[in-house]
Protein backbone atom coordinates (compact mmCIF):
# COMPACT_ATOMS: atom_id res chain seq x y z
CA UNK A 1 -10.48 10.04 29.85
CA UNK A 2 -7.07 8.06 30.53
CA UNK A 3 -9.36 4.95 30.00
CA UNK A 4 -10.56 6.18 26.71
CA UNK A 5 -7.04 7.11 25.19
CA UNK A 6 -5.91 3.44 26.06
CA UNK A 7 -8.90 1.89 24.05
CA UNK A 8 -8.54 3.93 20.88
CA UNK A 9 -4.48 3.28 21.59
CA UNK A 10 -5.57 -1.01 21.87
CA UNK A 11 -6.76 -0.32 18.54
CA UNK A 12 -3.72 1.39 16.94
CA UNK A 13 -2.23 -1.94 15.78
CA UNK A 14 -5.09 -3.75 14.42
CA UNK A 15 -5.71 -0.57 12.21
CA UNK A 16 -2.00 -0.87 10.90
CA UNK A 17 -2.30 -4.89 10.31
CA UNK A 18 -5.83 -3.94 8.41
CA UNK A 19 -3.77 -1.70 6.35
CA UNK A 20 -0.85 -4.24 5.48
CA UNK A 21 -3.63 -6.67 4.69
CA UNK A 22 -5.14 -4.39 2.36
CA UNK A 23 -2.34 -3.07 0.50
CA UNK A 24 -1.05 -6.62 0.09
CA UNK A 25 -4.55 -7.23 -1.65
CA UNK A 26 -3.99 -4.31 -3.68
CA UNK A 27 -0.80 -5.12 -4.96
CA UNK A 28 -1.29 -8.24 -6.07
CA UNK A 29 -4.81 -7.45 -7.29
CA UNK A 30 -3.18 -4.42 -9.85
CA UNK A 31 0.37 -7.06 -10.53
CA UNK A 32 -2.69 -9.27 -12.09
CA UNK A 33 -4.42 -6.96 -13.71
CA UNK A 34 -1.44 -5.56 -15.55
CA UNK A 35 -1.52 -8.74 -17.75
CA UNK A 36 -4.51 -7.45 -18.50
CA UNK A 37 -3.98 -4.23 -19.31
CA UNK A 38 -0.53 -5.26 -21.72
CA UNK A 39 -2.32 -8.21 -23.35
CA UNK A 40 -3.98 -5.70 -26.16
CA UNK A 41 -0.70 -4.42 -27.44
CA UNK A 42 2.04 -7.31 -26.34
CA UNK A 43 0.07 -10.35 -26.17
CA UNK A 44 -0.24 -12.82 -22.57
CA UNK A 45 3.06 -14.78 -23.52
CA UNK A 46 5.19 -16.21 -20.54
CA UNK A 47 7.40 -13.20 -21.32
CA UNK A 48 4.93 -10.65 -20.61
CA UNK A 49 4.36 -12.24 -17.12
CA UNK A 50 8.39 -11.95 -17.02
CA UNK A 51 8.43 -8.26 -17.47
CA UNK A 52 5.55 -7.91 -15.20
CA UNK A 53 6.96 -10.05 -12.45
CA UNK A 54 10.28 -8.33 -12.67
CA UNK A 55 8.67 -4.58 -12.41
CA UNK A 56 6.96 -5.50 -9.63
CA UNK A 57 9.63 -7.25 -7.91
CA UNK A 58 12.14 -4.59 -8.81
CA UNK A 59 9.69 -2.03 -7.89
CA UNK A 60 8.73 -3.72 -4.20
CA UNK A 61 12.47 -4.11 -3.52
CA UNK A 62 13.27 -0.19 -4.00
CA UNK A 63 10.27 0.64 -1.59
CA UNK A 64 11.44 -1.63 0.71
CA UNK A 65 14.76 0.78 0.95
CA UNK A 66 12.82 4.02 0.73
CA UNK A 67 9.98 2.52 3.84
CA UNK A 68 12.83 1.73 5.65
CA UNK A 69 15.04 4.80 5.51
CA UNK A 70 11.58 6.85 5.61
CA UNK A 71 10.50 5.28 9.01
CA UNK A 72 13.56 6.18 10.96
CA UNK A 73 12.54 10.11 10.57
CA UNK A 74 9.54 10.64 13.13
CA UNK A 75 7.07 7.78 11.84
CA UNK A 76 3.83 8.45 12.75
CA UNK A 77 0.47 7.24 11.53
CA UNK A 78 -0.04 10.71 9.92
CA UNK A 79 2.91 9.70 7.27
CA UNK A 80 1.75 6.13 6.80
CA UNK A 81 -1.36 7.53 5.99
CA UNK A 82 0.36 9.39 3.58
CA UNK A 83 1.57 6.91 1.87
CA UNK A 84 -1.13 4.96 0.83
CA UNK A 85 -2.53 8.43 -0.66
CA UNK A 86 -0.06 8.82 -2.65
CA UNK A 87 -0.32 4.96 -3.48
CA UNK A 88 -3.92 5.78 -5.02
CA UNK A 89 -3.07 8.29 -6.66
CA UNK A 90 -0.44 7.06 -8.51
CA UNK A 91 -1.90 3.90 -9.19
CA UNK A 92 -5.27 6.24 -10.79
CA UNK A 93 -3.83 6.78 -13.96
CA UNK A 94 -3.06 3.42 -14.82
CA UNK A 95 -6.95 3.05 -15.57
CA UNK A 96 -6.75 6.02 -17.62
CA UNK A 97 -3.38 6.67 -19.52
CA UNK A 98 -2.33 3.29 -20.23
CA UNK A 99 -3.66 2.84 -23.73
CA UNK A 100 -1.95 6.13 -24.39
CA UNK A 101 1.37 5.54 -22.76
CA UNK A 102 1.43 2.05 -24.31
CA UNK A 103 0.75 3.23 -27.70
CA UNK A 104 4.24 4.96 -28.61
CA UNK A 105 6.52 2.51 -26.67
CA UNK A 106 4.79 -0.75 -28.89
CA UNK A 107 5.24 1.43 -32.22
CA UNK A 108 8.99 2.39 -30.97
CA UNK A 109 9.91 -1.41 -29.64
CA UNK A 110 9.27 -4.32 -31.98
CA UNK A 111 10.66 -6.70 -29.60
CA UNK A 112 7.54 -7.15 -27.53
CA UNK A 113 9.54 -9.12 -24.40
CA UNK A 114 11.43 -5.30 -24.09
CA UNK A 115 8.19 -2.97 -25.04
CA UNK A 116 6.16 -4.86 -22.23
CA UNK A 117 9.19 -4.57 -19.92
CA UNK A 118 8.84 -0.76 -20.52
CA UNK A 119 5.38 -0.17 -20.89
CA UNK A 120 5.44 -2.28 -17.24
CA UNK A 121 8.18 0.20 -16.11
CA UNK A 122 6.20 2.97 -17.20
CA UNK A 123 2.54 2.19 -16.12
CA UNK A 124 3.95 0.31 -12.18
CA UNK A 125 7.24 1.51 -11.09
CA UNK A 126 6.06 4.74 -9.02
CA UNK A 127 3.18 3.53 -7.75
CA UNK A 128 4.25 0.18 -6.89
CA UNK A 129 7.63 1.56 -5.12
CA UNK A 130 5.23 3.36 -2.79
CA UNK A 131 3.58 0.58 -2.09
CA UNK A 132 6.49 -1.47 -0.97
CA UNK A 133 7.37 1.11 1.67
CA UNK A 134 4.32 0.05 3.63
CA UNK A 135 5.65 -3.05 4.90
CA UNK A 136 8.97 -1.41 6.70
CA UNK A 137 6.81 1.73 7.39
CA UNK A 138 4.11 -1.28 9.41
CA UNK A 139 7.25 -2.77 11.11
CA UNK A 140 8.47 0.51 12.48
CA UNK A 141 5.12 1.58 13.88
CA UNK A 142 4.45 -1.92 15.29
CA UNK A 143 7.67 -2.26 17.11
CA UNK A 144 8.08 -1.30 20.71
CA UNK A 145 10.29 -3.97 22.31
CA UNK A 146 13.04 -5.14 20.12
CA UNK A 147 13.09 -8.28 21.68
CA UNK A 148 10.19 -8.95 19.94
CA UNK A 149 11.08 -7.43 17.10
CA UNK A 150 11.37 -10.24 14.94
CA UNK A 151 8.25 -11.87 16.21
CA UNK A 152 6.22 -8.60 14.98
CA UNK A 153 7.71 -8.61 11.65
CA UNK A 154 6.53 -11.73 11.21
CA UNK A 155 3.02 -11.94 11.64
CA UNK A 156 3.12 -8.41 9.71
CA UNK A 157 4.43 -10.27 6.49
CA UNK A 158 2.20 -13.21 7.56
CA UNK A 159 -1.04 -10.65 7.33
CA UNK A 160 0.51 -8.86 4.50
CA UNK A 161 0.83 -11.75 2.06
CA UNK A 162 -2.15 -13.47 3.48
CA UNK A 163 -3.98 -10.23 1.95
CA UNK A 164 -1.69 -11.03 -1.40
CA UNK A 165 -3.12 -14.49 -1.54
CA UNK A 166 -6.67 -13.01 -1.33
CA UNK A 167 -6.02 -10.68 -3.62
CA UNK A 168 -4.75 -12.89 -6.30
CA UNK A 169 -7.69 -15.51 -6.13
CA UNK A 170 -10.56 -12.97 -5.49
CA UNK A 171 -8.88 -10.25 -8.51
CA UNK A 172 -8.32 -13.59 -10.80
CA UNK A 173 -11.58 -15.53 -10.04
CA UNK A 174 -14.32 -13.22 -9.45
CA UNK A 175 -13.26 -9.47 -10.20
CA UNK A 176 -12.01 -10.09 -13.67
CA UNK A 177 -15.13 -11.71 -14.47
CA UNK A 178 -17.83 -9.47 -13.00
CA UNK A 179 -16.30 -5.75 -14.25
CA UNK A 180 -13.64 -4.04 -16.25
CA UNK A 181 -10.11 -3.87 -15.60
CA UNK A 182 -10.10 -0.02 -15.11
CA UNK A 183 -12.80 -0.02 -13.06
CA UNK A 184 -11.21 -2.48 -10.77
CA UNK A 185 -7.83 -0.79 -10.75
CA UNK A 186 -10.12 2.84 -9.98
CA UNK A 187 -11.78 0.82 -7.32
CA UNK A 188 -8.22 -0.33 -5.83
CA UNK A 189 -7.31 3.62 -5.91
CA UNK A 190 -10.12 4.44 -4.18
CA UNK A 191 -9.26 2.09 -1.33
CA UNK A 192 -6.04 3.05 -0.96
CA UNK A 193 -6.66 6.98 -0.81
CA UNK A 194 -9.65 5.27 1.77
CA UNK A 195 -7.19 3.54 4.02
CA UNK A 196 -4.87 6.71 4.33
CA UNK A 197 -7.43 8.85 5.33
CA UNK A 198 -8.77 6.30 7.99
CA UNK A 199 -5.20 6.45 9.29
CA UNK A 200 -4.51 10.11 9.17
CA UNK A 201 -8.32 10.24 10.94
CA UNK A 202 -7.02 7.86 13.41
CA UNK A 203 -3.97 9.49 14.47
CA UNK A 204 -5.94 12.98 14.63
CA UNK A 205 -8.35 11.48 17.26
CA UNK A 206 -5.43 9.61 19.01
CA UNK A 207 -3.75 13.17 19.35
CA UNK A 208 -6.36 14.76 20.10
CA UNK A 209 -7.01 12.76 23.37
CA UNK A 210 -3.29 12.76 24.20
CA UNK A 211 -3.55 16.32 24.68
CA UNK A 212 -7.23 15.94 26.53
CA UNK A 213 -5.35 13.46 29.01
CA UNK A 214 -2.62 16.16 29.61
CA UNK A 215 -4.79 18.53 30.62
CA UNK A 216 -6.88 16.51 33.12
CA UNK A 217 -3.61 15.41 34.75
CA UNK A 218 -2.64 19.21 34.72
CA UNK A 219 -6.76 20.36 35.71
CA UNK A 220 -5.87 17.55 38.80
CA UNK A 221 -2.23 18.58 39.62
CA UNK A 222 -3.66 22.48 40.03
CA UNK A 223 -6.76 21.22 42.53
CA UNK A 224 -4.22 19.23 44.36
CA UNK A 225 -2.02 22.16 45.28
């Protein structure tokens, strides 16, 4: 049994840089699509790639806080897990209400360079603020030995925007071409709500044979005496 908690415990962190990989994808795979998605009402201008970029970076930055502070209160593979369900489901409504939400704010905003920046604001801020507390969430679940602390963080970021790079060539070269834009971005939802539960699954079995190993050792300690 102790054998079999330390191979589903080998595969903790290769789950967790599966998930960084995959929600870099993500991110960069939706930050594309967004052009998309604001081209109908504000046009593909350099501008609208400037509110876009901004949101995103904006958004990413306040995540990185909210990961970080999040991860110093009991992290656990249960809350990561979390996260990226919340991730998907946030992100779901961009391939449903954006016509809608985009609607009023280009009738309200003649300017288009400050009715994308809004519409951006209002179709990517949540959902891409949760996704920018995966990265500090990954660190904090990776790191045993601060000594290597630094060394972890960066083949995390490595993996992480690896996935990015994937995501923006795959999303921009093939996806874009072969199906709609909301049925990519309900695809990318799906994946994320995917990856949480895979997570949450993991740490349920991982628990699970914690407390199996416990009792052996306490089944053994009782025959001994």
């Amino acid at each position: 049994m102790t054998n079999k908690n330390n191979k589903i415990q080998q595969w903790q962190n290769p789950l967790i840089y599966l998930l960084a990989f995959s929600s870099g994808f993500c991110i960069m795979g939706i930050e594309l699509l967004g052009g998309r998605i604001l081209a109908p009402f504000f046009g593909s201008s350099v501008h609208i790639w400037g509110s876009i970029i901004t949101v995103f970076m904006l958004s990413l930055s306040f995540g990185y806080l909210a990961g970080g502070k999040l991860s110093t209160k009991s992290a656990s593979l249960n809350r990561y897990g979390m996260i990226f369900i919340c991730a998907g489901i946030t992100v779901l409504p961009v391939a449903f209400s954006s016509q809608w939400v985009m609607e009023p704010i280009f009738l309200a905003i003649e300017d288009s360079r400050y009715g994308s920046l809004v519409a951006s604001m209002a179709l990517f801020f949540i959902p891409t603020v949760i996704l920018g507390m995966i990265s500090p969430y990954s660190v904090r679940l990776l790191v045993t030995d601060k000594n290597k602390s630094g060394q972890v963080a960066g083949f995390l970021y490595f993996v992480s925007t690896l996935g990015s790079a994937l995501g923006t060539i795959i999303t921009s070269f093939y996806l874009v071409l072969l199906f709609e834009v909301n049925d990519i971005i309900t695809v990318f939802s799906s994946i994320l709500v995917a990856l949480g539960i895979s997570a949450m699954l993991f740490n349920r079995l991982n628990q699970k044979n914690k407390v199996n190993v416990s009792n052996e050792i306490n089944q053994q300690g009782a025959a001994h005496e």
